[in-house]
PDB file of N, CA and C in Angstrom:
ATOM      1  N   UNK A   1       1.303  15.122  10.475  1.00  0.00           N
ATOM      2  CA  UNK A   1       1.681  14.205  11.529  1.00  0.00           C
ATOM      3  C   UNK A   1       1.820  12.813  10.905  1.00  0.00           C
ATOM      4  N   UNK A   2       2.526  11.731  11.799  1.00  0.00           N
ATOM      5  CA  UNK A   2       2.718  10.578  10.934  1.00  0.00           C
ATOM      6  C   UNK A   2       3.187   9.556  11.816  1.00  0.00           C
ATOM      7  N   UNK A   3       2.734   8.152  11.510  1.00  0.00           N
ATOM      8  CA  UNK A   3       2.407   7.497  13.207  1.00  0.00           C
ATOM      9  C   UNK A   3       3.478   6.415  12.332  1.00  0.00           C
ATOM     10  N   UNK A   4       4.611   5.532  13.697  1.00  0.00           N
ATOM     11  CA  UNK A   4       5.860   4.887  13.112  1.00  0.00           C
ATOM     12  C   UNK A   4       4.819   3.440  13.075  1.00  0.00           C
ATOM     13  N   UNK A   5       5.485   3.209  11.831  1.00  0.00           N
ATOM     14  CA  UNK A   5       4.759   1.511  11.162  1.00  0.00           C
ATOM     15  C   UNK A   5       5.332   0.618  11.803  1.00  0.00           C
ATOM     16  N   UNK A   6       7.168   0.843  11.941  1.00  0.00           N
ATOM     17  CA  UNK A   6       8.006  -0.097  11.928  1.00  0.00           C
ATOM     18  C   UNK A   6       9.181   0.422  12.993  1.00  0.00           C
ATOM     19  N   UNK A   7       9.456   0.083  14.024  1.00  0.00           N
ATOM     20  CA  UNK A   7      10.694   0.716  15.029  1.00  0.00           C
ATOM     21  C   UNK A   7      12.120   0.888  14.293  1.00  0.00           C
ATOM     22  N   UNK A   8      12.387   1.870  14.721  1.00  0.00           N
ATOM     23  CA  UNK A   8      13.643   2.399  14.271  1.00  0.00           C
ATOM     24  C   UNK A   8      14.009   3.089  14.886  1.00  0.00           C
ATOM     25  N   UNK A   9      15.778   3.807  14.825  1.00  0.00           N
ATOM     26  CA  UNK A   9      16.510   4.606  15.028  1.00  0.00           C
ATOM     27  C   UNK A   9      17.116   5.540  14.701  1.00  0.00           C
ATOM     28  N   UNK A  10      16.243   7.222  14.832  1.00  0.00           N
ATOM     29  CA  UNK A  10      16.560   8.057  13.974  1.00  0.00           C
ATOM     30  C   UNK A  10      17.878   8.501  13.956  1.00  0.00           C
ATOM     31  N   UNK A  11      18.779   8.386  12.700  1.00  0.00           N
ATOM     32  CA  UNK A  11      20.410   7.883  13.206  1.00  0.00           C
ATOM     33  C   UNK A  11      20.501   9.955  12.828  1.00  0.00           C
ATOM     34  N   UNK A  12      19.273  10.647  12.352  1.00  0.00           N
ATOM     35  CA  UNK A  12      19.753  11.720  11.965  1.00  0.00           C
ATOM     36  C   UNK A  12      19.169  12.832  13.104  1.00  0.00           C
ATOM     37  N   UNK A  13      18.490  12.148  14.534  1.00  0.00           N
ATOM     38  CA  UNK A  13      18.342  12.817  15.622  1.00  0.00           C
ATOM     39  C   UNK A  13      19.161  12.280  16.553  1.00  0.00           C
ATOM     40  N   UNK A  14      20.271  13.055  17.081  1.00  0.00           N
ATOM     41  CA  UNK A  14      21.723  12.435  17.994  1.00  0.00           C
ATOM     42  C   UNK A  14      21.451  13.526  19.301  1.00  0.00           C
ATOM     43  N   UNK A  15      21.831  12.833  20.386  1.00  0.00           N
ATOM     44  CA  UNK A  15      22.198  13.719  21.598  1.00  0.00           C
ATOM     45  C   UNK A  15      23.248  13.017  21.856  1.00  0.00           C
ATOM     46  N   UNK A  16      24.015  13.969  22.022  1.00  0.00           N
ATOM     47  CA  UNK A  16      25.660  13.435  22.567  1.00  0.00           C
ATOM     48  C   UNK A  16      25.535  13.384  24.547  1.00  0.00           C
ATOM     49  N   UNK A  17      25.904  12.381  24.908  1.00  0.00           N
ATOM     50  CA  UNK A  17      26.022  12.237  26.433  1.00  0.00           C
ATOM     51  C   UNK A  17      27.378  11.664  26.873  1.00  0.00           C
ATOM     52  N   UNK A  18      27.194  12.043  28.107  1.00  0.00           N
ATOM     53  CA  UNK A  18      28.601  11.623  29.114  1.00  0.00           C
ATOM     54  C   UNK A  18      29.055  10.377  28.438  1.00  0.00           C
ATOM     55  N   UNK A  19      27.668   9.195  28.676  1.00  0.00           N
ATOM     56  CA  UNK A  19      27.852   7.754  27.828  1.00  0.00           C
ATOM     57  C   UNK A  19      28.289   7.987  26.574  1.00  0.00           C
ATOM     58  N   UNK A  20      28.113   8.375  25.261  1.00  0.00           N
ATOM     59  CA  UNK A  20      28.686   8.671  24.137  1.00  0.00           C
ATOM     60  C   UNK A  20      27.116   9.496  23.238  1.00  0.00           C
ATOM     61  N   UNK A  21      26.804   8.603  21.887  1.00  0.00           N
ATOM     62  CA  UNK A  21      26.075   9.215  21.267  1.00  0.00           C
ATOM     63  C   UNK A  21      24.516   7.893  21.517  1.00  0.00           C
ATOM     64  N   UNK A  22      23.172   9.409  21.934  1.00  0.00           N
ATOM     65  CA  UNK A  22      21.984   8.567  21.655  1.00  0.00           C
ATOM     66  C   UNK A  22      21.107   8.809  20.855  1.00  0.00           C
ATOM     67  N   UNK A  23      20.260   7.744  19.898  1.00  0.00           N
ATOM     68  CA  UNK A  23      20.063   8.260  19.140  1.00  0.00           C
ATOM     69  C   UNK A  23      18.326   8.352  19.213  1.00  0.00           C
ATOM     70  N   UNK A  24      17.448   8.984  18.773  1.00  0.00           N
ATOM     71  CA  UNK A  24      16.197   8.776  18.886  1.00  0.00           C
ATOM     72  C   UNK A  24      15.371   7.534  18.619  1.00  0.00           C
ATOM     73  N   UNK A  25      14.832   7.157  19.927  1.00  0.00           N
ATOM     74  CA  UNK A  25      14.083   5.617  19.543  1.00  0.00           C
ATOM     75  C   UNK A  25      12.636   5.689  19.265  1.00  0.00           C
ATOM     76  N   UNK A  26      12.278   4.965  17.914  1.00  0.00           N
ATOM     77  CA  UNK A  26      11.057   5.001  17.529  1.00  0.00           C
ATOM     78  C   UNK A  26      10.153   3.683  17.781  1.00  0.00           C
ATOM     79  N   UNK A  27       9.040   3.938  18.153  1.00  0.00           N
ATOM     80  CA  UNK A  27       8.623   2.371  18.776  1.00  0.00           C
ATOM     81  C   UNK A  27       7.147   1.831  17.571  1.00  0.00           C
ATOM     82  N   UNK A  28       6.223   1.086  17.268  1.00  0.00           N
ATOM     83  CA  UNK A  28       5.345   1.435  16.379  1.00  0.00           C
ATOM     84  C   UNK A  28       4.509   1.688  17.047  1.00  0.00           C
ATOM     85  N   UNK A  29       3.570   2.810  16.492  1.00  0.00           N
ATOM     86  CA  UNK A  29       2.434   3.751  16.943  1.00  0.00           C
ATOM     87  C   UNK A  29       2.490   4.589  17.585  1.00  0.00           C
ATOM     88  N   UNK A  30       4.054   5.122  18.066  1.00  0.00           N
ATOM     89  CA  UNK A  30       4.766   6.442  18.161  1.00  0.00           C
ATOM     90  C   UNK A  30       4.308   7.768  16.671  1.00  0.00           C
ATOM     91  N   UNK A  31       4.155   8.647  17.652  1.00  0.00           N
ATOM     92  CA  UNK A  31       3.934   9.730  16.930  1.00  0.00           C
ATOM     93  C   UNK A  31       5.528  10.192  16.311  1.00  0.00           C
ATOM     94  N   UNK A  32       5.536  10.628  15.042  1.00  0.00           N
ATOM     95  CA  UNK A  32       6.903  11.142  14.239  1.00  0.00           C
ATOM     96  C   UNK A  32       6.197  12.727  13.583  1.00  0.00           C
ATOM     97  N   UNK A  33       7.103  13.305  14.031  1.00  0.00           N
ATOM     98  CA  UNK A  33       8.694  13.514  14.147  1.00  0.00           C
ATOM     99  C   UNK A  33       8.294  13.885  15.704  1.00  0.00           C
ATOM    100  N   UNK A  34       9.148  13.756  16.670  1.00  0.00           N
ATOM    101  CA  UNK A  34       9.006  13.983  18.403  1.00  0.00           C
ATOM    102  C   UNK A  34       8.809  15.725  18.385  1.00  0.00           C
ATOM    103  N   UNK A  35       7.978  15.959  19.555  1.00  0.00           N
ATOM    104  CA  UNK A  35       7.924  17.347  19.834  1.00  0.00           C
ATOM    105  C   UNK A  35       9.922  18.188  19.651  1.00  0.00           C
ATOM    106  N   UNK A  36       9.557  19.275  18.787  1.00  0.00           N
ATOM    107  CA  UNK A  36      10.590  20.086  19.072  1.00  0.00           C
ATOM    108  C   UNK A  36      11.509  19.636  17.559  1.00  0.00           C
ATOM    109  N   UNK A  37      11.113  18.610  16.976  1.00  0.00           N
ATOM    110  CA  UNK A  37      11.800  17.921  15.557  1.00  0.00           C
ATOM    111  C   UNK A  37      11.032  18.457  14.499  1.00  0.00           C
ATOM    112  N   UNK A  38      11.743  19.275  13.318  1.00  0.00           N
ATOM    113  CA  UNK A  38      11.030  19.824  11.997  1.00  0.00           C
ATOM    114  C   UNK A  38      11.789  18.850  11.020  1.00  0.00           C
ATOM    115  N   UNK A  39      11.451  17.689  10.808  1.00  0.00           N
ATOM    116  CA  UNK A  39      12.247  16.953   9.577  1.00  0.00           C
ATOM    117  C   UNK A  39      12.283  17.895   8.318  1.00  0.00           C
ATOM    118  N   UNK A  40      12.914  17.692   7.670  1.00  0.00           N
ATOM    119  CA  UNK A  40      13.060  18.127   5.868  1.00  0.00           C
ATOM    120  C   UNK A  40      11.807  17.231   5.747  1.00  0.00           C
ATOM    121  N   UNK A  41      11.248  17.859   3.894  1.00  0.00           N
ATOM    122  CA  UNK A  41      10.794  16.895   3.247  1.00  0.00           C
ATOM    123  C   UNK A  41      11.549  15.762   3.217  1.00  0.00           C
ATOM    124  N   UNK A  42      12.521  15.764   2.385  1.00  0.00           N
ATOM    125  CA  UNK A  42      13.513  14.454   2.454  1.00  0.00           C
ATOM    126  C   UNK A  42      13.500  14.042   3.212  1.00  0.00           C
ATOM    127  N   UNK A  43      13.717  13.909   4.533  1.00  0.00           N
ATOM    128  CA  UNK A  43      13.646  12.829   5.826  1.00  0.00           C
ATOM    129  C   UNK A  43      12.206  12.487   5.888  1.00  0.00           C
ATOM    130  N   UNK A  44      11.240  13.007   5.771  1.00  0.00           N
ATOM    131  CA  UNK A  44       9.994  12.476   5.339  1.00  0.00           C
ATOM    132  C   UNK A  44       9.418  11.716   4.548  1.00  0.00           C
ATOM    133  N   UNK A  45      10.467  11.954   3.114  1.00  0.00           N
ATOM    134  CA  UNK A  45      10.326  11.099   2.202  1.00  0.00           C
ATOM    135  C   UNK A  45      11.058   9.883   2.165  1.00  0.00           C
ATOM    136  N   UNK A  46      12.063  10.085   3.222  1.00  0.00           N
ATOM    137  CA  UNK A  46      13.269   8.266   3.024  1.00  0.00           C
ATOM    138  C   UNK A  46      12.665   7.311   4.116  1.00  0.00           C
ATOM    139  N   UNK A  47      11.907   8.487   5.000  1.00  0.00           N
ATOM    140  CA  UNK A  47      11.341   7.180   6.299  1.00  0.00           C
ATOM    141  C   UNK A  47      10.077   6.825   5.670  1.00  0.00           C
ATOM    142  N   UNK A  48       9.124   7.435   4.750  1.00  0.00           N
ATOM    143  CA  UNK A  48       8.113   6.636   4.343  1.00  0.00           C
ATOM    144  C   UNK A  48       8.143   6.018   3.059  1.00  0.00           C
ATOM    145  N   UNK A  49       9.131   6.100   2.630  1.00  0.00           N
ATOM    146  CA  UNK A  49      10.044   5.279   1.398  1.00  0.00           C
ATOM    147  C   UNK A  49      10.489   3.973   1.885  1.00  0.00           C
ATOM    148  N   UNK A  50      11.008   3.314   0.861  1.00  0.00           N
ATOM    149  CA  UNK A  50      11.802   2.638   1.229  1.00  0.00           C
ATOM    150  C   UNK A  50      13.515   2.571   0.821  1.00  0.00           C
ATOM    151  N   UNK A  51      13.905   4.037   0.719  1.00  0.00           N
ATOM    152  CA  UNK A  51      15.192   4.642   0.500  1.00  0.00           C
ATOM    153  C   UNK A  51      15.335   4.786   1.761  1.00  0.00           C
ATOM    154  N   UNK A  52      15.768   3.716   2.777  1.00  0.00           N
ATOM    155  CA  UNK A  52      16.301   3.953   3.994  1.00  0.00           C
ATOM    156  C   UNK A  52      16.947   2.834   4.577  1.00  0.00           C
ATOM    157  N   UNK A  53      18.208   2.722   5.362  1.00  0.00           N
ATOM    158  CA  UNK A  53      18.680   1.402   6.136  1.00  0.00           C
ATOM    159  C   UNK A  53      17.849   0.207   6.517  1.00  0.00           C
ATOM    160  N   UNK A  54      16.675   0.512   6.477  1.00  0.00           N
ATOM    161  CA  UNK A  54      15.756  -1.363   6.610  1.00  0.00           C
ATOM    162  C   UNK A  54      14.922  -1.299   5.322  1.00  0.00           C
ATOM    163  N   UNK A  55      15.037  -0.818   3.978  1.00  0.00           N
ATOM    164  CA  UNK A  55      14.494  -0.630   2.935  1.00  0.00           C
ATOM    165  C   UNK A  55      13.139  -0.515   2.771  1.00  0.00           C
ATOM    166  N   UNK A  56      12.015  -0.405   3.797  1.00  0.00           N
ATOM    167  CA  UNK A  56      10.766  -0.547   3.671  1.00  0.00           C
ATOM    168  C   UNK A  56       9.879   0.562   4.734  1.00  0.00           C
ATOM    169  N   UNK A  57       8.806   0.972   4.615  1.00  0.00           N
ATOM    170  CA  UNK A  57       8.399   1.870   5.189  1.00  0.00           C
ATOM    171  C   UNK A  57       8.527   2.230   6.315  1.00  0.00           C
ATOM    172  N   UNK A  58       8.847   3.489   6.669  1.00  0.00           N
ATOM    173  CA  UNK A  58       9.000   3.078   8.762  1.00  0.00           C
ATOM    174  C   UNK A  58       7.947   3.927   8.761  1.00  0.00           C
ATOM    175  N   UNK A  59       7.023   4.980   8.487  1.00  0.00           N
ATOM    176  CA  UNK A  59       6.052   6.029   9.193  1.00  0.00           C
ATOM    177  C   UNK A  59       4.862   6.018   7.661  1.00  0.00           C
ATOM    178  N   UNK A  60       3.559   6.117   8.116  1.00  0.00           N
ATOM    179  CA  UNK A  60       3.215   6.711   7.127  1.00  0.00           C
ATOM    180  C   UNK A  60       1.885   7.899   7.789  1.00  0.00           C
ATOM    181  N   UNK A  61       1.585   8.590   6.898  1.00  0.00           N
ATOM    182  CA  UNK A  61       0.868   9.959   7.209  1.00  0.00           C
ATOM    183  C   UNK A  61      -0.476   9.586   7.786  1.00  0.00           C
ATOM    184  N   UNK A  62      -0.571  10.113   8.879  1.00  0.00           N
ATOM    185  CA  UNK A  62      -2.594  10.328   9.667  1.00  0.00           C
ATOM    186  C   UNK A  62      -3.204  11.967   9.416  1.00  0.00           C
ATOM    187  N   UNK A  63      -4.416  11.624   8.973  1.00  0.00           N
ATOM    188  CA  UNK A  63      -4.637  12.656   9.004  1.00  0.00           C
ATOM    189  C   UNK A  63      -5.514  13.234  10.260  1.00  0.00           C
ATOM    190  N   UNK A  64      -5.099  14.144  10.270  1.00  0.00           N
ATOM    191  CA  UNK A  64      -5.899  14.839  11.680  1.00  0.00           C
ATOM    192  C   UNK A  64      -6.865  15.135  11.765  1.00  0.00           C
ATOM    193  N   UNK A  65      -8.127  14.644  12.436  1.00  0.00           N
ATOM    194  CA  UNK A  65      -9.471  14.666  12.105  1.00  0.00           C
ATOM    195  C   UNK A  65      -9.636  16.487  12.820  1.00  0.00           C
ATOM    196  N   UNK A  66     -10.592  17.528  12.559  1.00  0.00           N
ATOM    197  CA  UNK A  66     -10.908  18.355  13.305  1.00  0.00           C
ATOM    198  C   UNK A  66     -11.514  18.223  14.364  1.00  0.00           C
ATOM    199  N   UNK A  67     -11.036  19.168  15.312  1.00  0.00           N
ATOM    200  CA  UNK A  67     -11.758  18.926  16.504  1.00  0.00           C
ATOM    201  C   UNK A  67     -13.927  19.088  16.912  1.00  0.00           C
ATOM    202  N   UNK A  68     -14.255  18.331  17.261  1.00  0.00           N
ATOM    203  CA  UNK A  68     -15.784  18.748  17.002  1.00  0.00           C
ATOM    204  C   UNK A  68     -16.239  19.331  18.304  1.00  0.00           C
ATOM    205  N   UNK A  69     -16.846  20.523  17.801  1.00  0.00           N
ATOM    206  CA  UNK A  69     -17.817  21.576  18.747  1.00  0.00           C
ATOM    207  C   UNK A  69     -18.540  20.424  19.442  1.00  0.00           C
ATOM    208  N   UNK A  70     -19.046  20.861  21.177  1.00  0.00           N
ATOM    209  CA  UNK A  70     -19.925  19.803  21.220  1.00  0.00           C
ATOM    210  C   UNK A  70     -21.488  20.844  20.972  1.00  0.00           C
ATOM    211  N   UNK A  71     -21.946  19.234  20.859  1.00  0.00           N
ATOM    212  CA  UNK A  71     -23.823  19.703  20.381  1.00  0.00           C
ATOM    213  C   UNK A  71     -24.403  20.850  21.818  1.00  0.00           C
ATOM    214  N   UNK A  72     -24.777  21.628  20.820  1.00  0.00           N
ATOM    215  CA  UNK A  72     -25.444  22.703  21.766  1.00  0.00           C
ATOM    216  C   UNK A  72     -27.231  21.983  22.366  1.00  0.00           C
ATOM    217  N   UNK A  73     -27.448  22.107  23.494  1.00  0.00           N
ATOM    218  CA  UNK A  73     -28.711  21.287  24.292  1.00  0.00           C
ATOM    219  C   UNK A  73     -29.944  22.354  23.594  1.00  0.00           C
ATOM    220  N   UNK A  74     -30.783  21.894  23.188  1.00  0.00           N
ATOM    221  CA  UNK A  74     -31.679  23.141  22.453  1.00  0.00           C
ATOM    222  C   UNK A  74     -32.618  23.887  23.687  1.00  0.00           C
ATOM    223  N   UNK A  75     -33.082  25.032  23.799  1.00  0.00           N
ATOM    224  CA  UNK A  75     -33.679  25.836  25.116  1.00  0.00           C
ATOM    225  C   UNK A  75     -34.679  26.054  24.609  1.00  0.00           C
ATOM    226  N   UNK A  76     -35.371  26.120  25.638  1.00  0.00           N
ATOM    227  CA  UNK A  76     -36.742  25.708  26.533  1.00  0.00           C
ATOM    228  C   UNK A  76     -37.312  27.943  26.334  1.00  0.00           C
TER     229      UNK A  76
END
């Protein structure tokens, strides 16, 4: 998973509409890539690169903490 640093416009996620073409809007502290999106490595690597149209990082990686059991109450 990988949380956006910097807003952008994923010019390589398009929905075509009545209006013309839209493209995916990224806001910062948006979760990347949106439900239902499998980027390539490469698109992984140019948005947390700075091999991309605003030259500097747009996402970088979180790691996912595990979920914690809760504490069992000790018996009597």
């Amino acid at each position: 998973m990988y949380k956006v640093i910097k807003a952008f416009f994923d010019l390589q996620d398009v929905k075509e509409t009545k209006s013309g073409t839209v493209y995916t809007e990224y806001n910062a502290g948006d979760i990347y890539p949106r439900e239902g999106l499998e980027p390539s490595a490469e698109r992984i690597a140019e948005l947390s690169g700075s091999d991309n149209k605003q030259h500097t990082p747009l996402i970088e990686k979180v790691e996912e903490k595990p979920e914690e059991k809760p504490k069992k109450k000790p018996t009597k």
